[in-house]
PDB file of N, CA and C in Angstrom:
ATOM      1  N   UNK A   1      34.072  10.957  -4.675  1.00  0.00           N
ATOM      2  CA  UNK A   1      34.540   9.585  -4.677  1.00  0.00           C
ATOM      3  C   UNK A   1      35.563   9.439  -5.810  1.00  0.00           C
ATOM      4  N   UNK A   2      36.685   8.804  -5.410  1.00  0.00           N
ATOM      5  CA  UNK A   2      37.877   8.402  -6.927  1.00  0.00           C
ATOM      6  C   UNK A   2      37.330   7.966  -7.515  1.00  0.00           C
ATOM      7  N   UNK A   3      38.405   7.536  -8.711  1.00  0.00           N
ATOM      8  CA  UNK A   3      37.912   6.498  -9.399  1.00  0.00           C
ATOM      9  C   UNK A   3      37.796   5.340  -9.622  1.00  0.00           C
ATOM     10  N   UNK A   4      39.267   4.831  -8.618  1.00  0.00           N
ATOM     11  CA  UNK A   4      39.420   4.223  -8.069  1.00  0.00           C
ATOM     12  C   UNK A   4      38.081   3.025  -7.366  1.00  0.00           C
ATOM     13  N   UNK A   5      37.454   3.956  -6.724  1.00  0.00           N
ATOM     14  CA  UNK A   5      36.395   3.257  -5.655  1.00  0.00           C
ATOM     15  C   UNK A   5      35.060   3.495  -6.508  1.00  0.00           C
ATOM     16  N   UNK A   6      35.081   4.047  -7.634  1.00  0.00           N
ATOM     17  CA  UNK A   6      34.122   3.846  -8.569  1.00  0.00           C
ATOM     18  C   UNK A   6      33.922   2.777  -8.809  1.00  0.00           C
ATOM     19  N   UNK A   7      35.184   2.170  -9.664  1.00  0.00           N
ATOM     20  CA  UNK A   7      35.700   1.278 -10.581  1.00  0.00           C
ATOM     21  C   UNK A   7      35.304   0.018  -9.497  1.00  0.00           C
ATOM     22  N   UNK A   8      35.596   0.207  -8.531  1.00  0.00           N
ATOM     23  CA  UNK A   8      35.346  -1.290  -7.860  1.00  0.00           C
ATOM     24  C   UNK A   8      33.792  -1.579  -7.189  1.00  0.00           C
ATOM     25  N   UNK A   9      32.997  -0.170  -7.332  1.00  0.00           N
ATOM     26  CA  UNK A   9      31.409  -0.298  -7.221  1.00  0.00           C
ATOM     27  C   UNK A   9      30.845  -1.087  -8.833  1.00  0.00           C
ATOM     28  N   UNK A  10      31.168  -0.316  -9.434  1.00  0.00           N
ATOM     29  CA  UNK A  10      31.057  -0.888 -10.869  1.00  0.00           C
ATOM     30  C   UNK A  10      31.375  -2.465 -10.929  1.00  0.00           C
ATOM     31  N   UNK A  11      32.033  -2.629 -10.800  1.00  0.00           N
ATOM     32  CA  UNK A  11      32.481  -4.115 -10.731  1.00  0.00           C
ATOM     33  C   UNK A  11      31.792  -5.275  -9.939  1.00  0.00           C
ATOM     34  N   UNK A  12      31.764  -4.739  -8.791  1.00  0.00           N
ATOM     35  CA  UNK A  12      30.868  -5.122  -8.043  1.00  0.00           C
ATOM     36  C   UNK A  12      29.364  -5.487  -8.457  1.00  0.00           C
ATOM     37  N   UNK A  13      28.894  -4.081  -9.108  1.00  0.00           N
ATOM     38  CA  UNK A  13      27.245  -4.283  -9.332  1.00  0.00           C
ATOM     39  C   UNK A  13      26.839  -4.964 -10.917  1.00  0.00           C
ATOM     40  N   UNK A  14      28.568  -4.821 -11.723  1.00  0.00           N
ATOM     41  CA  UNK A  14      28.541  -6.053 -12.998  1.00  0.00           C
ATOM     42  C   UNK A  14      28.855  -7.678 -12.263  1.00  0.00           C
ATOM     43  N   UNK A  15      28.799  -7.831 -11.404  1.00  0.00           N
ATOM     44  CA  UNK A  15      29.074  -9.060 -10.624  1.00  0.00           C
ATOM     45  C   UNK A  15      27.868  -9.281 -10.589  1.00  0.00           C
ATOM     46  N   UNK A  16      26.968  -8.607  -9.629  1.00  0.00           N
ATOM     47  CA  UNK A  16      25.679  -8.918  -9.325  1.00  0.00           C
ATOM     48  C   UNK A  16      25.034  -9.084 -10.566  1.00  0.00           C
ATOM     49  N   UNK A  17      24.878  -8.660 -11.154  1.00  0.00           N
ATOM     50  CA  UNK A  17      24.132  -8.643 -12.468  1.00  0.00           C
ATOM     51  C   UNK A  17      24.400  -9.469 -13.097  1.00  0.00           C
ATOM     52  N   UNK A  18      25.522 -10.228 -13.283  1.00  0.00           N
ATOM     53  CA  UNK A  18      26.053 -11.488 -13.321  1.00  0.00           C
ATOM     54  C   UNK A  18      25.435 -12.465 -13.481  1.00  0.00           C
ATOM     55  N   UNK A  19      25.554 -12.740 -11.836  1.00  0.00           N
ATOM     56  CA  UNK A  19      24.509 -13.666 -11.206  1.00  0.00           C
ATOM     57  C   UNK A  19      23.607 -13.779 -11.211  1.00  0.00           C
ATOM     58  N   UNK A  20      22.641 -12.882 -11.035  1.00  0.00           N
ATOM     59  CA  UNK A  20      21.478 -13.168 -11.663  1.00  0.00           C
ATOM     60  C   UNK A  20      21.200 -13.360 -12.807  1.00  0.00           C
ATOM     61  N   UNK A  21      21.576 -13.007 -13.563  1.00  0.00           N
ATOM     62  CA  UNK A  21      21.312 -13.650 -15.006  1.00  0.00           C
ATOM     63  C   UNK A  21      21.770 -15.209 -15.274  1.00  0.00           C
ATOM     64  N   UNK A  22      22.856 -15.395 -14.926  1.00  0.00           N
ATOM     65  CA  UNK A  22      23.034 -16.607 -14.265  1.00  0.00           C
ATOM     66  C   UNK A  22      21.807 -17.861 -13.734  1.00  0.00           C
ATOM     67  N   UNK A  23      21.608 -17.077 -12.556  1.00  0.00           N
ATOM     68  CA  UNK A  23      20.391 -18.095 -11.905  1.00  0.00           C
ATOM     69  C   UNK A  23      18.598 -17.804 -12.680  1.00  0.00           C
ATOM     70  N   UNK A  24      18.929 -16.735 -13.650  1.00  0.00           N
ATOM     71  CA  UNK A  24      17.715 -16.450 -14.429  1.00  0.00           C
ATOM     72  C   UNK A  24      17.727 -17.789 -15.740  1.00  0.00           C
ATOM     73  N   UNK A  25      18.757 -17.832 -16.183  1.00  0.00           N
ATOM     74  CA  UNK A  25      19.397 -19.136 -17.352  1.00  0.00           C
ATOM     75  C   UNK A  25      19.170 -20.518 -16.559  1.00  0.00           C
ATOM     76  N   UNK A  26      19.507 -20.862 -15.189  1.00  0.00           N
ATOM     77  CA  UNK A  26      19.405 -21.971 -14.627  1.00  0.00           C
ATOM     78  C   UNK A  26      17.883 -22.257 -13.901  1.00  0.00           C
ATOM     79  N   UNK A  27      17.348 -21.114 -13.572  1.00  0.00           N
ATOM     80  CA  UNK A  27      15.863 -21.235 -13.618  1.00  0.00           C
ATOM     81  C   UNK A  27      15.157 -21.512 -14.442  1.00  0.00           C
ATOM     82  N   UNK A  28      15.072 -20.770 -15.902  1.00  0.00           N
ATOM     83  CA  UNK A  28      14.500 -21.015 -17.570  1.00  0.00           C
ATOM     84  C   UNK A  28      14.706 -22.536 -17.644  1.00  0.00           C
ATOM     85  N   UNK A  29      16.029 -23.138 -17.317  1.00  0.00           N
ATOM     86  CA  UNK A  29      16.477 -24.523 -17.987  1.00  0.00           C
ATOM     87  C   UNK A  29      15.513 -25.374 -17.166  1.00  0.00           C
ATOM     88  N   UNK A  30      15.897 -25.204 -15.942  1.00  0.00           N
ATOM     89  CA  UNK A  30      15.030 -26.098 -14.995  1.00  0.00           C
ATOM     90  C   UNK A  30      13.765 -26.461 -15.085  1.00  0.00           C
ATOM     91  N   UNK A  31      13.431 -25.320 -15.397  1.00  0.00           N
ATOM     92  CA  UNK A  31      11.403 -25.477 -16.022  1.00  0.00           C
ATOM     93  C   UNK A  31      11.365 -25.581 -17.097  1.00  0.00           C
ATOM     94  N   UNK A  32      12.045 -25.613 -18.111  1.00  0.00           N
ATOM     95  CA  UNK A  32      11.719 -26.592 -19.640  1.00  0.00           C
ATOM     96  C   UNK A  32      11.499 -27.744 -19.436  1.00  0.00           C
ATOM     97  N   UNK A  33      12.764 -28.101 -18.718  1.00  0.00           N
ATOM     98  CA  UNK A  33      13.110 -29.121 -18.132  1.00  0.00           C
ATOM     99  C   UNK A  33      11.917 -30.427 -17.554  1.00  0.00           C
ATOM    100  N   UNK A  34      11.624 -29.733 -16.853  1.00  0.00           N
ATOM    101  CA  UNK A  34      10.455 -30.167 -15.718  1.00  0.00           C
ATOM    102  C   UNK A  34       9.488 -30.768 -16.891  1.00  0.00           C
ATOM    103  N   UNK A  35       9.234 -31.746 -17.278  1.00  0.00           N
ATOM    104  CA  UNK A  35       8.009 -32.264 -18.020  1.00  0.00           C
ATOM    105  C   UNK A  35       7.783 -33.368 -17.604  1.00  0.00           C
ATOM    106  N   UNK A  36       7.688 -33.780 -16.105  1.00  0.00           N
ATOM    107  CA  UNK A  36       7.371 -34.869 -15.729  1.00  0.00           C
ATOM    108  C   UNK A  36       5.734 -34.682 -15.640  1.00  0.00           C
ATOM    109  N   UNK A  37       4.978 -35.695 -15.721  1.00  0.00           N
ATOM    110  CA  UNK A  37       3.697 -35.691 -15.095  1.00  0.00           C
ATOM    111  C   UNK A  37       3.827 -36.621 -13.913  1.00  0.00           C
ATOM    112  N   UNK A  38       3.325 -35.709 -12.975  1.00  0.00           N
ATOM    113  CA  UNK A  38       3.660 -36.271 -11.675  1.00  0.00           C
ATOM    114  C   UNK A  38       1.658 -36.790 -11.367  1.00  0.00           C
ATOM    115  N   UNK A  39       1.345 -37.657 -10.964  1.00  0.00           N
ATOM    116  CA  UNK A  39       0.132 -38.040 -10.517  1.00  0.00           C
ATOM    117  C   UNK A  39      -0.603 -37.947  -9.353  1.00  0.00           C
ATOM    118  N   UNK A  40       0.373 -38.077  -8.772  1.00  0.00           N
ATOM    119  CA  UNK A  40      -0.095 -37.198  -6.666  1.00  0.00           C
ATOM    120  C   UNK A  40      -0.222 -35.877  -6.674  1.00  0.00           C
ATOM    121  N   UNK A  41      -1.250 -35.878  -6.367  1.00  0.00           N
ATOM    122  CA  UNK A  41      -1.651 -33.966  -6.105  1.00  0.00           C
ATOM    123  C   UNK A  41      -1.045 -33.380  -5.337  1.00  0.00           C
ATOM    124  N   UNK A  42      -0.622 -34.550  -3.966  1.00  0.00           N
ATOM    125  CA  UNK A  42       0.640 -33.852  -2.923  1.00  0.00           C
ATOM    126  C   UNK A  42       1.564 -33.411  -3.912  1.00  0.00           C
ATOM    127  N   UNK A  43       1.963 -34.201  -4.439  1.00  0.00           N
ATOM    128  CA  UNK A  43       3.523 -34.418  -5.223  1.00  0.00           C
ATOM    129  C   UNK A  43       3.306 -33.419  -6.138  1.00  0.00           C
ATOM    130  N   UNK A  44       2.319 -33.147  -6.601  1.00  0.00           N
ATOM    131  CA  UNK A  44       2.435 -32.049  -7.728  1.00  0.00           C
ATOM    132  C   UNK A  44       2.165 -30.598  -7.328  1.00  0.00           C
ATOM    133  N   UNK A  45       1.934 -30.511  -6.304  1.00  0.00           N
ATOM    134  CA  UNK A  45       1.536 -29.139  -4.943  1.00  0.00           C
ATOM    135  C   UNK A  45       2.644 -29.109  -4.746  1.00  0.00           C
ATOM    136  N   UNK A  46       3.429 -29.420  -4.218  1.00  0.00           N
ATOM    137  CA  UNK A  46       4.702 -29.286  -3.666  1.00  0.00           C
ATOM    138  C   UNK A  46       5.805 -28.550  -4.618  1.00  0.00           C
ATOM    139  N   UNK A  47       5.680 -29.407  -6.001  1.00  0.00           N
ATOM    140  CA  UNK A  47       6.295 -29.103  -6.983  1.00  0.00           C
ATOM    141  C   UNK A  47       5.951 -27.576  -7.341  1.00  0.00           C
ATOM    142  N   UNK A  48       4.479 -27.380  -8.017  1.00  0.00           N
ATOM    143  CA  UNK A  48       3.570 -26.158  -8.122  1.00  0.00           C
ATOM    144  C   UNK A  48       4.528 -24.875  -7.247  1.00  0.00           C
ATOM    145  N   UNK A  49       4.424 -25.279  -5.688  1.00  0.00           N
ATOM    146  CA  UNK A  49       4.625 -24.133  -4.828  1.00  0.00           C
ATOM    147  C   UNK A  49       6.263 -23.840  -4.936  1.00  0.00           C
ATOM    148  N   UNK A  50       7.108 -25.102  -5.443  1.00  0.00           N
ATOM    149  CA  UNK A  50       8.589 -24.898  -5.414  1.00  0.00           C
ATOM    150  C   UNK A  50       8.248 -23.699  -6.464  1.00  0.00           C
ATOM    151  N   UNK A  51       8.022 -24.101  -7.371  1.00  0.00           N
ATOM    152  CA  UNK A  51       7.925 -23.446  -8.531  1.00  0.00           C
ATOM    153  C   UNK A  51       7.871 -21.802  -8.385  1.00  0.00           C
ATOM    154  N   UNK A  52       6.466 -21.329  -7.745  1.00  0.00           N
ATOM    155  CA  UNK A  52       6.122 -20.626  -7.665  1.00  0.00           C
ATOM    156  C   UNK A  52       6.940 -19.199  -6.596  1.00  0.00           C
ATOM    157  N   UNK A  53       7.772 -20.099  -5.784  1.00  0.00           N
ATOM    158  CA  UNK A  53       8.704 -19.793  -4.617  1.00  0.00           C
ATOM    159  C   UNK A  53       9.393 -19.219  -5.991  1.00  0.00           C
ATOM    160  N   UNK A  54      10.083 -20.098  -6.473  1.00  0.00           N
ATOM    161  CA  UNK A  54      11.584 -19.517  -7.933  1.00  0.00           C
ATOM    162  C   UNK A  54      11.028 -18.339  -8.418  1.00  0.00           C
ATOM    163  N   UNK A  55      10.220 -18.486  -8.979  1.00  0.00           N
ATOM    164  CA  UNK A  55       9.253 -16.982  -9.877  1.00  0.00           C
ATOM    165  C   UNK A  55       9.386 -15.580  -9.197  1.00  0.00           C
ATOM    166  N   UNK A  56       8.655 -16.147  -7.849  1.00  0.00           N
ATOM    167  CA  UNK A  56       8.828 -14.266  -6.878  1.00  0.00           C
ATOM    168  C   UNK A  56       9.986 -14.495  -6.527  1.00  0.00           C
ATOM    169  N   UNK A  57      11.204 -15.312  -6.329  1.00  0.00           N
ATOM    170  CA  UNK A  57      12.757 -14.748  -6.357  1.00  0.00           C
ATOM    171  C   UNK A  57      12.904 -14.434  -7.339  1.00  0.00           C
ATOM    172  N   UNK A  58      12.838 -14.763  -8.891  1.00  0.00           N
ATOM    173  CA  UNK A  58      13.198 -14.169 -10.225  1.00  0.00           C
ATOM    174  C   UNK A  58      12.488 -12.612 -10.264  1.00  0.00           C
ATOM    175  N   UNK A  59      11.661 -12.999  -9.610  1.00  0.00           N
ATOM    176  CA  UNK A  59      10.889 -11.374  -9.855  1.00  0.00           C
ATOM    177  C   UNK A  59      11.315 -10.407  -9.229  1.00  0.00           C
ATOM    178  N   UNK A  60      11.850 -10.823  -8.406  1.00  0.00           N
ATOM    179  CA  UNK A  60      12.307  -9.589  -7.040  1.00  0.00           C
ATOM    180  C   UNK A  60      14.049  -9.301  -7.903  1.00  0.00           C
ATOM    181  N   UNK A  61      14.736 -10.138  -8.170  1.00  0.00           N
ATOM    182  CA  UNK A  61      15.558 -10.264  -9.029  1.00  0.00           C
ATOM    183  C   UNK A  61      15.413  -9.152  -9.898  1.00  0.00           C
ATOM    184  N   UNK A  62      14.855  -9.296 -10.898  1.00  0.00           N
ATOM    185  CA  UNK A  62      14.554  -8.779 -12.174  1.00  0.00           C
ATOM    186  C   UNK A  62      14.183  -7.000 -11.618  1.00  0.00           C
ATOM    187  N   UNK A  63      13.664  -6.950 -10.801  1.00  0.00           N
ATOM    188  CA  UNK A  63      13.685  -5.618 -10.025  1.00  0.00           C
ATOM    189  C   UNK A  63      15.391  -4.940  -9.199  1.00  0.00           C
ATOM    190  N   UNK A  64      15.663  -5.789  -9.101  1.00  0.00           N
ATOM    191  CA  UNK A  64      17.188  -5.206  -8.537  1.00  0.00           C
ATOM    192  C   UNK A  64      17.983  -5.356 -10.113  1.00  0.00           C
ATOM    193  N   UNK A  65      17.837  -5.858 -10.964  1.00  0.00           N
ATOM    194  CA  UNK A  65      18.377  -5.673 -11.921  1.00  0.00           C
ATOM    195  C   UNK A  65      18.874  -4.720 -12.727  1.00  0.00           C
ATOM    196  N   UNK A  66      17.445  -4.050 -12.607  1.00  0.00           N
ATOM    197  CA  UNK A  66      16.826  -2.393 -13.043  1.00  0.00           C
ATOM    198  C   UNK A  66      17.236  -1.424 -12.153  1.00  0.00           C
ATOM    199  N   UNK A  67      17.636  -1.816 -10.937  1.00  0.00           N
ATOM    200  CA  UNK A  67      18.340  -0.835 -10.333  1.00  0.00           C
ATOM    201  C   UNK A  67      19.555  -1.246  -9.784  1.00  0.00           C
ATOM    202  N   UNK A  68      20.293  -2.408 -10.591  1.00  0.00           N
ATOM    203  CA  UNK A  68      21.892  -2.300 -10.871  1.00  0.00           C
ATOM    204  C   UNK A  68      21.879  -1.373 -12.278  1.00  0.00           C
ATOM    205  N   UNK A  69      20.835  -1.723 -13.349  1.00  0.00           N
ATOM    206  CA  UNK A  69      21.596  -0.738 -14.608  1.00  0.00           C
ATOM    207  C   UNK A  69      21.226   0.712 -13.932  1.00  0.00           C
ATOM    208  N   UNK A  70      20.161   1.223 -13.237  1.00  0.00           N
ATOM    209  CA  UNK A  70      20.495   2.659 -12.842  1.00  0.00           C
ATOM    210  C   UNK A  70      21.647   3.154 -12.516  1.00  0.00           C
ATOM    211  N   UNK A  71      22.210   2.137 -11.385  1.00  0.00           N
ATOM    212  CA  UNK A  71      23.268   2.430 -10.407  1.00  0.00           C
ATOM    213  C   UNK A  71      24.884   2.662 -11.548  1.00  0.00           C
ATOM    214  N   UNK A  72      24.638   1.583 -12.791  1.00  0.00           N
ATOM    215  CA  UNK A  72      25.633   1.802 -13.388  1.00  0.00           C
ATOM    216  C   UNK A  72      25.719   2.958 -14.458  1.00  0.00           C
ATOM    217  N   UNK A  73      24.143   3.340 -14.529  1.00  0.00           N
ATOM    218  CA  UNK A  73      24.421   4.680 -15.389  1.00  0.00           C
ATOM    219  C   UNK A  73      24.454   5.621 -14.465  1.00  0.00           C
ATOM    220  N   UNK A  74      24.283   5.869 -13.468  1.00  0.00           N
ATOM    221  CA  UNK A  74      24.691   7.245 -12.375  1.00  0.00           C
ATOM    222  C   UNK A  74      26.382   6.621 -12.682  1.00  0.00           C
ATOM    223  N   UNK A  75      27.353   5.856 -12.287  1.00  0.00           N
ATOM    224  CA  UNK A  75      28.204   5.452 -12.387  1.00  0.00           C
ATOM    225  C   UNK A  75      29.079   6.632 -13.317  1.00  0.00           C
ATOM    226  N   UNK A  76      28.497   5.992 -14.634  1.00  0.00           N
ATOM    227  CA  UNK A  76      28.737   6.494 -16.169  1.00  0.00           C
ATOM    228  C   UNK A  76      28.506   7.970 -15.928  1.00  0.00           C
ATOM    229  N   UNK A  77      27.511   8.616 -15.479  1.00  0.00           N
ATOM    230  CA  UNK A  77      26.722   9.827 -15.534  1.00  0.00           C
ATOM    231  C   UNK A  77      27.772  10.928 -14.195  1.00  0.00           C
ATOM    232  N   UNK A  78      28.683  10.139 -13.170  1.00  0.00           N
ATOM    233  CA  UNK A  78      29.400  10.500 -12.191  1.00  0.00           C
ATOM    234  C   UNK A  78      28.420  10.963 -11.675  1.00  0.00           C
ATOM    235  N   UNK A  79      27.304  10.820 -10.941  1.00  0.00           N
ATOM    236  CA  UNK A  79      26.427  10.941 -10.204  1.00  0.00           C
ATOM    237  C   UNK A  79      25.743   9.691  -8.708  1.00  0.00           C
ATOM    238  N   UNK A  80      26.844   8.958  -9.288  1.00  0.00           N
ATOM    239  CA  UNK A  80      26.821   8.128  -8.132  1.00  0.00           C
ATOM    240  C   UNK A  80      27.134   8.113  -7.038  1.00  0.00           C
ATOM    241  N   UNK A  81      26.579   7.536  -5.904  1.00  0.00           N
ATOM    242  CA  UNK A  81      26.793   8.257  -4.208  1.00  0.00           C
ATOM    243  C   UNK A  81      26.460   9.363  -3.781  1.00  0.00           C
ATOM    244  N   UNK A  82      25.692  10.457  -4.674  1.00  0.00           N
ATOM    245  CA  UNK A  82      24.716  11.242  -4.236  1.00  0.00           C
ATOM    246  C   UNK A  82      23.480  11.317  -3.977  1.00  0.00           C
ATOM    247  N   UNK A  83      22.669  11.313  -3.037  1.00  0.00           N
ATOM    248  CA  UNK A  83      21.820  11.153  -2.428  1.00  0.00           C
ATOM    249  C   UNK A  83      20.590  11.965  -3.012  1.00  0.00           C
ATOM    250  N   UNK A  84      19.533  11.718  -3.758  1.00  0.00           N
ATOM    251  CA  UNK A  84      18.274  11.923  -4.241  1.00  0.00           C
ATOM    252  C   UNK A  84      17.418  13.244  -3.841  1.00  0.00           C
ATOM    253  N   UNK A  85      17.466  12.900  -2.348  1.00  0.00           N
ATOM    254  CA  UNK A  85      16.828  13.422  -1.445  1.00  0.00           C
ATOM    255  C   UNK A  85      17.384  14.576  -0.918  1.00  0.00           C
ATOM    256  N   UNK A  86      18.493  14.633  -0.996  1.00  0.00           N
ATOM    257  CA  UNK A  86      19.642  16.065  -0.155  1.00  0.00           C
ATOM    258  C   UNK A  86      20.534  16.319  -0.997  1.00  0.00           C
ATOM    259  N   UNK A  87      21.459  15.898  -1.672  1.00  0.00           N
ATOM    260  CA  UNK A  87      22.442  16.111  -2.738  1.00  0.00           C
ATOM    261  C   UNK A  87      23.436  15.843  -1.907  1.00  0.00           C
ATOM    262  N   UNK A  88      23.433  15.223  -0.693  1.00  0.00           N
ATOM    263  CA  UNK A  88      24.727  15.336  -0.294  1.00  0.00           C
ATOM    264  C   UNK A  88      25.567  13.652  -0.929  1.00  0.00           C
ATOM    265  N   UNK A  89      26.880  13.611  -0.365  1.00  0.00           N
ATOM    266  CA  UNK A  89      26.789  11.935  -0.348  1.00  0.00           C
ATOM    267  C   UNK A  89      26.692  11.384   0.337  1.00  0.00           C
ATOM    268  N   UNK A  90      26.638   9.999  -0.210  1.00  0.00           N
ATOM    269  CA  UNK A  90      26.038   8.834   0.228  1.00  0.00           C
ATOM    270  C   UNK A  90      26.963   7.923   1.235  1.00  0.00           C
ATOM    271  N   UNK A  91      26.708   7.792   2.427  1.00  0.00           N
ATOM    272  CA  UNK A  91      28.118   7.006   3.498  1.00  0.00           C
ATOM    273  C   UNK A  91      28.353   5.779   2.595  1.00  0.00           C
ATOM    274  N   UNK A  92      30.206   5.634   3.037  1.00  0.00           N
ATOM    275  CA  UNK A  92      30.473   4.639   2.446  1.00  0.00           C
ATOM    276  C   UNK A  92      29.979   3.741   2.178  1.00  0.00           C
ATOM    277  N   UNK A  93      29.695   3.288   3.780  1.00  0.00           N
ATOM    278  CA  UNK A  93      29.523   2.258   4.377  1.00  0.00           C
ATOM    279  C   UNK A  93      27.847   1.795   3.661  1.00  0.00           C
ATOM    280  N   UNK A  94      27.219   2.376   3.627  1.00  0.00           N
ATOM    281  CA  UNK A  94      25.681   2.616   3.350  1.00  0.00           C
ATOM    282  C   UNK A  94      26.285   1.862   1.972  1.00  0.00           C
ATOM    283  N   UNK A  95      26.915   2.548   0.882  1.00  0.00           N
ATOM    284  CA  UNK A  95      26.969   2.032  -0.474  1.00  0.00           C
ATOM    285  C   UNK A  95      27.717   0.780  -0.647  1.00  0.00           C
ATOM    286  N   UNK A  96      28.392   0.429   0.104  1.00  0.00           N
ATOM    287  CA  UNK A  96      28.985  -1.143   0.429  1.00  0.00           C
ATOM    288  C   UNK A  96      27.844  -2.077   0.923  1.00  0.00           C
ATOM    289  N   UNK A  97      27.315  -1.513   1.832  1.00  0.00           N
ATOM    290  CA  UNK A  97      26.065  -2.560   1.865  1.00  0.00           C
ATOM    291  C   UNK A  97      25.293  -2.378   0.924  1.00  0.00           C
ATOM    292  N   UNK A  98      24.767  -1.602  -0.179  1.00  0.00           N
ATOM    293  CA  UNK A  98      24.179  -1.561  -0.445  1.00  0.00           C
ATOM    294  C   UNK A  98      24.236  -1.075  -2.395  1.00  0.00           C
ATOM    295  N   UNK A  99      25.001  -0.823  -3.085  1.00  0.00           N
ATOM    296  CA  UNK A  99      25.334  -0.545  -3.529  1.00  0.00           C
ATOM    297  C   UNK A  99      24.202   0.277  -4.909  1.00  0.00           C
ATOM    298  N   UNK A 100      22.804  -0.442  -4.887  1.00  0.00           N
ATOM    299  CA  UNK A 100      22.193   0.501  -5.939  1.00  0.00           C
ATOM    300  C   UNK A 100      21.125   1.670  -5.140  1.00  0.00           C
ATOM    301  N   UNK A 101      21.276   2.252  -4.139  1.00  0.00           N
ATOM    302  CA  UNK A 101      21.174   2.867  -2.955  1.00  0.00           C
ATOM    303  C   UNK A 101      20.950   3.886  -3.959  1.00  0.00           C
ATOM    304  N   UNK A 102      19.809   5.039  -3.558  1.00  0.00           N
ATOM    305  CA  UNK A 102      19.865   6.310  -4.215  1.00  0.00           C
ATOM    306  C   UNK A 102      19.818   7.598  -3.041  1.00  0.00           C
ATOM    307  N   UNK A 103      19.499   6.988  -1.642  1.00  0.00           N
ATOM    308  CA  UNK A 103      19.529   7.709  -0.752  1.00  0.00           C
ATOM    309  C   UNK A 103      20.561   7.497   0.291  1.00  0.00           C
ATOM    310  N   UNK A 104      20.825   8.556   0.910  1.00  0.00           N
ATOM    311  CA  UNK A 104      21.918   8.352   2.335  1.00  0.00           C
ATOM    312  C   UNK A 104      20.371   7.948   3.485  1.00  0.00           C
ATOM    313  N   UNK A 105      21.289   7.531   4.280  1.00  0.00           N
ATOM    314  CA  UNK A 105      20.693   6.816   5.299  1.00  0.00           C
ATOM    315  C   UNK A 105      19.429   7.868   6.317  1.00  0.00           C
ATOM    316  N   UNK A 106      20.080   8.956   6.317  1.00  0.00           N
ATOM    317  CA  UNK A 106      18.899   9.715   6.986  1.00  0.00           C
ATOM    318  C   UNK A 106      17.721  10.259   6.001  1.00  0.00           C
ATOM    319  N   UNK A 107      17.862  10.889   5.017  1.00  0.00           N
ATOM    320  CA  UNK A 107      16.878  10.583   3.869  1.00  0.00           C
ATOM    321  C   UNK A 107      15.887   9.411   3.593  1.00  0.00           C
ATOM    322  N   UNK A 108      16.781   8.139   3.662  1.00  0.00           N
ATOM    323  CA  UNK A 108      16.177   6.518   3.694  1.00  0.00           C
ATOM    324  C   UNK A 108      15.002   6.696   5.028  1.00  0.00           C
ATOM    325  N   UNK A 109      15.367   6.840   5.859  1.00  0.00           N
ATOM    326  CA  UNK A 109      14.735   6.727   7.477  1.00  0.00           C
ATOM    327  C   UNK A 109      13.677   7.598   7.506  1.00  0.00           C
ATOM    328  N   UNK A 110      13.627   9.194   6.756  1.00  0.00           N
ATOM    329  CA  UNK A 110      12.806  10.220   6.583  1.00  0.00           C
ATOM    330  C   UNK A 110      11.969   9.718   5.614  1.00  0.00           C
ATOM    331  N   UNK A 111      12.074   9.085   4.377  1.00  0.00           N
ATOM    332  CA  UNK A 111      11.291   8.075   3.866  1.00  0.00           C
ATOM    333  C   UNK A 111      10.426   7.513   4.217  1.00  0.00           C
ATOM    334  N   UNK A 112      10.786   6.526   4.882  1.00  0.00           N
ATOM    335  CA  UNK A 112      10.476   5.251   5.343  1.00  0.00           C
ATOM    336  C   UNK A 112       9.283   5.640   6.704  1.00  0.00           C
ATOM    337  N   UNK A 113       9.870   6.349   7.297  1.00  0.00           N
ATOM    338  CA  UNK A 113       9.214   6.861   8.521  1.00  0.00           C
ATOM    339  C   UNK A 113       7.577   7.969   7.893  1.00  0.00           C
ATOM    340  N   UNK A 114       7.537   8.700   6.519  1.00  0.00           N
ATOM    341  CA  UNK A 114       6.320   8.940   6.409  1.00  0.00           C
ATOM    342  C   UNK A 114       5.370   7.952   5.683  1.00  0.00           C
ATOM    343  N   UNK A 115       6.028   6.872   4.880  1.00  0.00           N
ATOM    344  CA  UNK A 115       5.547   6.018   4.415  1.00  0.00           C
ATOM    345  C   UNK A 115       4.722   5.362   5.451  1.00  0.00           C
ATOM    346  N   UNK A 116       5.381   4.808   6.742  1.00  0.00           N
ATOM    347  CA  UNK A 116       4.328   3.961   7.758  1.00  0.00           C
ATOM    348  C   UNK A 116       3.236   5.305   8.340  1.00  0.00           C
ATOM    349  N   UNK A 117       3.814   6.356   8.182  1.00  0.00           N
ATOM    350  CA  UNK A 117       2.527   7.103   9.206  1.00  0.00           C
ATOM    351  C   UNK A 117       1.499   7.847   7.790  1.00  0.00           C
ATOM    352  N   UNK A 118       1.569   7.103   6.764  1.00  0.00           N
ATOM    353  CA  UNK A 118       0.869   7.290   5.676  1.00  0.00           C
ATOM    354  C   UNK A 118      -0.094   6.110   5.820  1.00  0.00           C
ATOM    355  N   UNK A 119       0.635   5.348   5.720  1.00  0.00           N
ATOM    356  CA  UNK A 119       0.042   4.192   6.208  1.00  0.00           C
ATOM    357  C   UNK A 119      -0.960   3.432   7.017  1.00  0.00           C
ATOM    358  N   UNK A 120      -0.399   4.163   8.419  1.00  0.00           N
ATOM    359  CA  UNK A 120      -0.869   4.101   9.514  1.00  0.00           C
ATOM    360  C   UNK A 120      -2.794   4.587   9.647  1.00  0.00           C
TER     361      UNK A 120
END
C-alpha cells in the first residue's frame, strides 16, 4: 500500500477517534448535567433506560477506540492491511469499510464460521 493511501487511512481513523471523544465530552456534560429530581417513576425509568442506552454506546465506543489506536500503530509500525491470520493483504475495499480490520475477509469468515460451530 503507498503512502499515499496510508496517509488517508490514518486520517480517516484520527477522524473517528475524533468523534468519539467528542460524543464521550458531550455525554460526560449531559450527565453532570442531569440533576433534576424527577418524581414519576415512569418519568424517571425512561430517563434511567435513556441513560443506560448512552453508556453501552460509550462502551462499545471506547472498544473501537482501542482498536483505532492499534490500527494507527500498525499504521506507524507499516504493518497495516496485513492480515493476522494469512499474512497476506487486506482487500481494499474490506479496509474502507472497515478500517481497524486485522483480518482479510476469508480469514474473517474462517473465524467466524468456527466460532458458531464452537458454539453450536
Amino acid at each position: 500500500m503507498d503512502k499515499e493511501m496510508l496517509e488517508r487511512f490514518r486520517q480517516q481513523l484520527i477522524a473517528k477517534q475524533q468523534e468519539i471523544l467528542e460524543e464521550v465530552d458531550r455525554t460526560l456534560d449531559d450527565m453532570t448535567d442531569q440533576t433534576d429530581n424527577i418524581p414519576d417513576p415512569n418519568d424517571r425509568a425512561t430517563v434511567e433506560s435513556g441513560r443506560s442506552f448512552e453508556l453501552r454506546i460509550r462502551d462499545r465506543e471506547r472498544k473501537l477506540l482501542s482498536k483505532i489506536e492499534e490500527a494507527l500503530h500498525r499504521i506507524e509500525d507499516e504493518e497495516f492491511g496485513i492480515c493476522d491470520g494469512c499474512g497476506e493483504d487486506i482487500g481494499l475495499k474490506r479496509l474502507e469499510a472497515r478500517p481497524v480490520t486485522t483480518y482479510c475477509i476469508d480469514c474473517k469468515t474462517l473465524q467466524e464460521n468456527k466460532e458458531k460451530s464452537v458454539g453450536a
